[in-house]
C-alpha atoms as a PDB file:
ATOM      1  CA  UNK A   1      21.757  20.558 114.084  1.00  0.00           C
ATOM      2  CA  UNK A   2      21.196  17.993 116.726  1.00  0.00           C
ATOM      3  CA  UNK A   3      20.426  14.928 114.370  1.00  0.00           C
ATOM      4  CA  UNK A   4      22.864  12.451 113.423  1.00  0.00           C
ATOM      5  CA  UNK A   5      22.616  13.520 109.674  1.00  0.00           C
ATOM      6  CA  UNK A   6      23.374  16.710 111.116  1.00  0.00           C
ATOM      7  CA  UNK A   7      26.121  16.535 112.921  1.00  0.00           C
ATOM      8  CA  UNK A   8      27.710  14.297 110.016  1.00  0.00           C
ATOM      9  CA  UNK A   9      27.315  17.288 107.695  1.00  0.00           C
ATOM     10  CA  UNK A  10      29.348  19.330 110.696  1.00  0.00           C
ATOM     11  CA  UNK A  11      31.925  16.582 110.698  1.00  0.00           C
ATOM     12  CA  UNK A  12      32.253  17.123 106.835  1.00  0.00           C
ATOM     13  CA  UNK A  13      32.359  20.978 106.826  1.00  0.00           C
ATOM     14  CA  UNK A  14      35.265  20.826 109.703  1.00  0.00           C
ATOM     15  CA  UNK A  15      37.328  18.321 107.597  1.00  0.00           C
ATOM     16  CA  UNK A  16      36.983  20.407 104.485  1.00  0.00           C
ATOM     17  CA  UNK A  17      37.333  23.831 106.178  1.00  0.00           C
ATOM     18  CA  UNK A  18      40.646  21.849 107.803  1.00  0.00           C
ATOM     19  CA  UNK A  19      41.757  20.674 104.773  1.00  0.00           C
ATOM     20  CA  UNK A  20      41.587  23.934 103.145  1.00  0.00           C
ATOM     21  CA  UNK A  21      44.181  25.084 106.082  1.00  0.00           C
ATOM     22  CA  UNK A  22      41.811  26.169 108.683  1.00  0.00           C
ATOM     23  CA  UNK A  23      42.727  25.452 112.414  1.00  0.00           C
ATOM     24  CA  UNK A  24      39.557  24.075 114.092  1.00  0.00           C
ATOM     25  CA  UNK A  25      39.130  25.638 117.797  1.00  0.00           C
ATOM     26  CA  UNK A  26      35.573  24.657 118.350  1.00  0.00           C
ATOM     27  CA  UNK A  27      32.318  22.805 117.623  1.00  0.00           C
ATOM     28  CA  UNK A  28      28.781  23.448 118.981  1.00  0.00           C
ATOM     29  CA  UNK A  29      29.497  26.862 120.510  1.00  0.00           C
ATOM     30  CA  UNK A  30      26.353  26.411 122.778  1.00  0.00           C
ATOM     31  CA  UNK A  31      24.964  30.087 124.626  1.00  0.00           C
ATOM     32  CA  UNK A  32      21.656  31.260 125.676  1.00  0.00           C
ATOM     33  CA  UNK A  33      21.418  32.998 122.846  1.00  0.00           C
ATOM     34  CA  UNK A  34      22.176  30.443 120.241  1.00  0.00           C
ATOM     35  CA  UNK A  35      24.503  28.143 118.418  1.00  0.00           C
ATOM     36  CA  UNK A  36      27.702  28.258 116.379  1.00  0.00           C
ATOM     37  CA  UNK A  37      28.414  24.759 114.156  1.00  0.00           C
ATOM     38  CA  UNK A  38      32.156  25.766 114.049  1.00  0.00           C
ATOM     39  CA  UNK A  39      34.984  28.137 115.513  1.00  0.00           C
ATOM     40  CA  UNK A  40      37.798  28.041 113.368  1.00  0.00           C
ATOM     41  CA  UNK A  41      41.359  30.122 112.755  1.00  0.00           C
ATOM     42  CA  UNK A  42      41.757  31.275 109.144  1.00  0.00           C
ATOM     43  CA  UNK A  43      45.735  32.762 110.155  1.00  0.00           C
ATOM     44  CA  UNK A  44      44.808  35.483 111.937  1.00  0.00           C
ATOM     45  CA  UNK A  45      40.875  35.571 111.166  1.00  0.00           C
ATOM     46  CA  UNK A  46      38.511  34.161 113.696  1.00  0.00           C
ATOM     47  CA  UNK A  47      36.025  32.346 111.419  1.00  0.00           C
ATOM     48  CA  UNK A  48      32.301  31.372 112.253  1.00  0.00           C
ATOM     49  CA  UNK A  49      30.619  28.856 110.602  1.00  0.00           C
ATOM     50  CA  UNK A  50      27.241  27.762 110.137  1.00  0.00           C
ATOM     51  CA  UNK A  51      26.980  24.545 108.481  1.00  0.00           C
ATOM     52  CA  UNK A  52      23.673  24.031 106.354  1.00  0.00           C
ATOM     53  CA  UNK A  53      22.485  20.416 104.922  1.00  0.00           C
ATOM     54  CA  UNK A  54      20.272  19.311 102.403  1.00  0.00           C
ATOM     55  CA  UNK A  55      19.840  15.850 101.247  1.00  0.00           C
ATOM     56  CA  UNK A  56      18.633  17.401  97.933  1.00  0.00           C
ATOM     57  CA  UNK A  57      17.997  20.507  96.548  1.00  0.00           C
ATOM     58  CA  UNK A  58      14.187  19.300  95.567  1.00  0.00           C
ATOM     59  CA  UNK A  59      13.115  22.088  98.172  1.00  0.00           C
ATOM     60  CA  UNK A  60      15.730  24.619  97.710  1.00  0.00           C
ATOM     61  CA  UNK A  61      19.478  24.751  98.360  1.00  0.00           C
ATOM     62  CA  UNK A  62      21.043  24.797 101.644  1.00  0.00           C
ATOM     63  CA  UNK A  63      22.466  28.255 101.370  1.00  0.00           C
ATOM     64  CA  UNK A  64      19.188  29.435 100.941  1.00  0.00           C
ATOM     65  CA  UNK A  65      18.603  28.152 104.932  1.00  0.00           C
ATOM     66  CA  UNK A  66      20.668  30.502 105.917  1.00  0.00           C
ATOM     67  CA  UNK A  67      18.182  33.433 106.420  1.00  0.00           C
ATOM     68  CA  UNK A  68      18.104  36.861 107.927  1.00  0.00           C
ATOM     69  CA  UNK A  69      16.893  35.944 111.202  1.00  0.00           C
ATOM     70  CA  UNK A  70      19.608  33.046 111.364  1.00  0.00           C
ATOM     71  CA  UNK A  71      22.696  35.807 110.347  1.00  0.00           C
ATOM     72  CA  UNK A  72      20.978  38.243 113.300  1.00  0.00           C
ATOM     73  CA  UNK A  73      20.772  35.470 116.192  1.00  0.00           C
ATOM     74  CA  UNK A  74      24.336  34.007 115.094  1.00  0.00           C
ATOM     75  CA  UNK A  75      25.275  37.602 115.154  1.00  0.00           C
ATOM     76  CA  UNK A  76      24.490  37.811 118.783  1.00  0.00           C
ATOM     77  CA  UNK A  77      26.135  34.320 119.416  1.00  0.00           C
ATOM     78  CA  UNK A  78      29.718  35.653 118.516  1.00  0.00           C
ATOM     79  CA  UNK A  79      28.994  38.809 120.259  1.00  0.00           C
ATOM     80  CA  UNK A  80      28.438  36.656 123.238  1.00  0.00           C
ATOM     81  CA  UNK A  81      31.293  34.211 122.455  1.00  0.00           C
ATOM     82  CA  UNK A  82      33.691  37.316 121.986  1.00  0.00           C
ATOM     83  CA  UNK A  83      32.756  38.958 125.240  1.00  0.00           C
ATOM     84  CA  UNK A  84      32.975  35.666 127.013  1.00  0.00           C
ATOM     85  CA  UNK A  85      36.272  34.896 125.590  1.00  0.00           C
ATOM     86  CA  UNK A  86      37.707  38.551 126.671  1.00  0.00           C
ATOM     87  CA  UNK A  87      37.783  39.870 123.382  1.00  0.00           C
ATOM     88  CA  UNK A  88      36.971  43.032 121.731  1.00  0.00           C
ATOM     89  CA  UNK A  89      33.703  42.818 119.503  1.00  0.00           C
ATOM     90  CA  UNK A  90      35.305  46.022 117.743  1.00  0.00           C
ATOM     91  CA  UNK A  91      38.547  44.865 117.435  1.00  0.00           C
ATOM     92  CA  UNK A  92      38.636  41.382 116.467  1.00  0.00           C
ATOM     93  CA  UNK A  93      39.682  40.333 112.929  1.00  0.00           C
ATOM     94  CA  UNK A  94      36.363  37.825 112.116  1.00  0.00           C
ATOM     95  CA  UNK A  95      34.240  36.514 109.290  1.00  0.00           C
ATOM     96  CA  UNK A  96      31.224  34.749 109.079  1.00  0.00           C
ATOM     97  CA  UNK A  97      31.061  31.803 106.782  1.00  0.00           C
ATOM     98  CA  UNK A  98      28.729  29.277 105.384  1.00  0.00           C
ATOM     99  CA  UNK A  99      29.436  25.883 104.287  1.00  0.00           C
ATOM    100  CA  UNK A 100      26.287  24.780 102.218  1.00  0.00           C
ATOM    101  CA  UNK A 101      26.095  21.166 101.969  1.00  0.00           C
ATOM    102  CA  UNK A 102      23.720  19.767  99.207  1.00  0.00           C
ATOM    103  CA  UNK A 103      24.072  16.100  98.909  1.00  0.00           C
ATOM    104  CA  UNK A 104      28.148  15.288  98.297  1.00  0.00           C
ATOM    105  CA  UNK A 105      27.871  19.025  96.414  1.00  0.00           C
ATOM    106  CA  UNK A 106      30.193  21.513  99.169  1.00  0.00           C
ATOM    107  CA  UNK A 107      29.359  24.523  98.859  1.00  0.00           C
ATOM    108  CA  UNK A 108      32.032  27.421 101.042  1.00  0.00           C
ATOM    109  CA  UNK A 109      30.304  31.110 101.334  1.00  0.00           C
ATOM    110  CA  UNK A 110      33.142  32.961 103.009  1.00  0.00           C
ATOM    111  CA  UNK A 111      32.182  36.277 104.425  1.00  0.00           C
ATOM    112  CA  UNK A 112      28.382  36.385 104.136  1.00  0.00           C
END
């Protein structure tokens, strides 16, 4: 999400994710092989997020932007991230989460 409205919805996923106790690590995970919107610390649980936006749900909701293809490539991301960061793929407590954002409406998919 490189546009301003973008990176506002990131803003407002971190501060809801932080005010539902998670420890924010990192934002904009950036590798050759993609992108993760947010790195954060559920206690022990390394959690990735991808944050998805819609102004309105007119053309579908947000969650429903979060397709196959975009699960497989963040897949590889954390793979990446976790290799880079000296820690085991296999052995790494970790979710994947979504925070669907449509409108003011937030929307937290843990584990998908």
């Amino acid at each position: 999400m490189a546009s301003v409205v973008g990176h506002n919805a990131e803003l407002s996923a971190k501060q809801f994710l932080i005010d539902e106790s998670l420890q924010f690590l990192e934002q904009n995970y950036k590798a050759k092989v993609g992108e993760i919107d947010l790195i954060m610390q559920d206690g022990e649980q390394l959690v990735f997020v991808e944050v998805k936006y819609r102004s309105s749900n007119s053309h579908g909701h947000a969650a429903e932007y979060f397709t196959k293809s975009k699960r497989m490539k963040l897949e590889r991301t954390i793979q990446y991230y976790l290799l880079q960061k000296n820690m085991n793929p296999h052995h790494t407590n970790l979710r994947l989460d979504v925070v669907a954002i449509d409108g003011e409406q937030v929307n937290w998919i843990k584990n998908v």
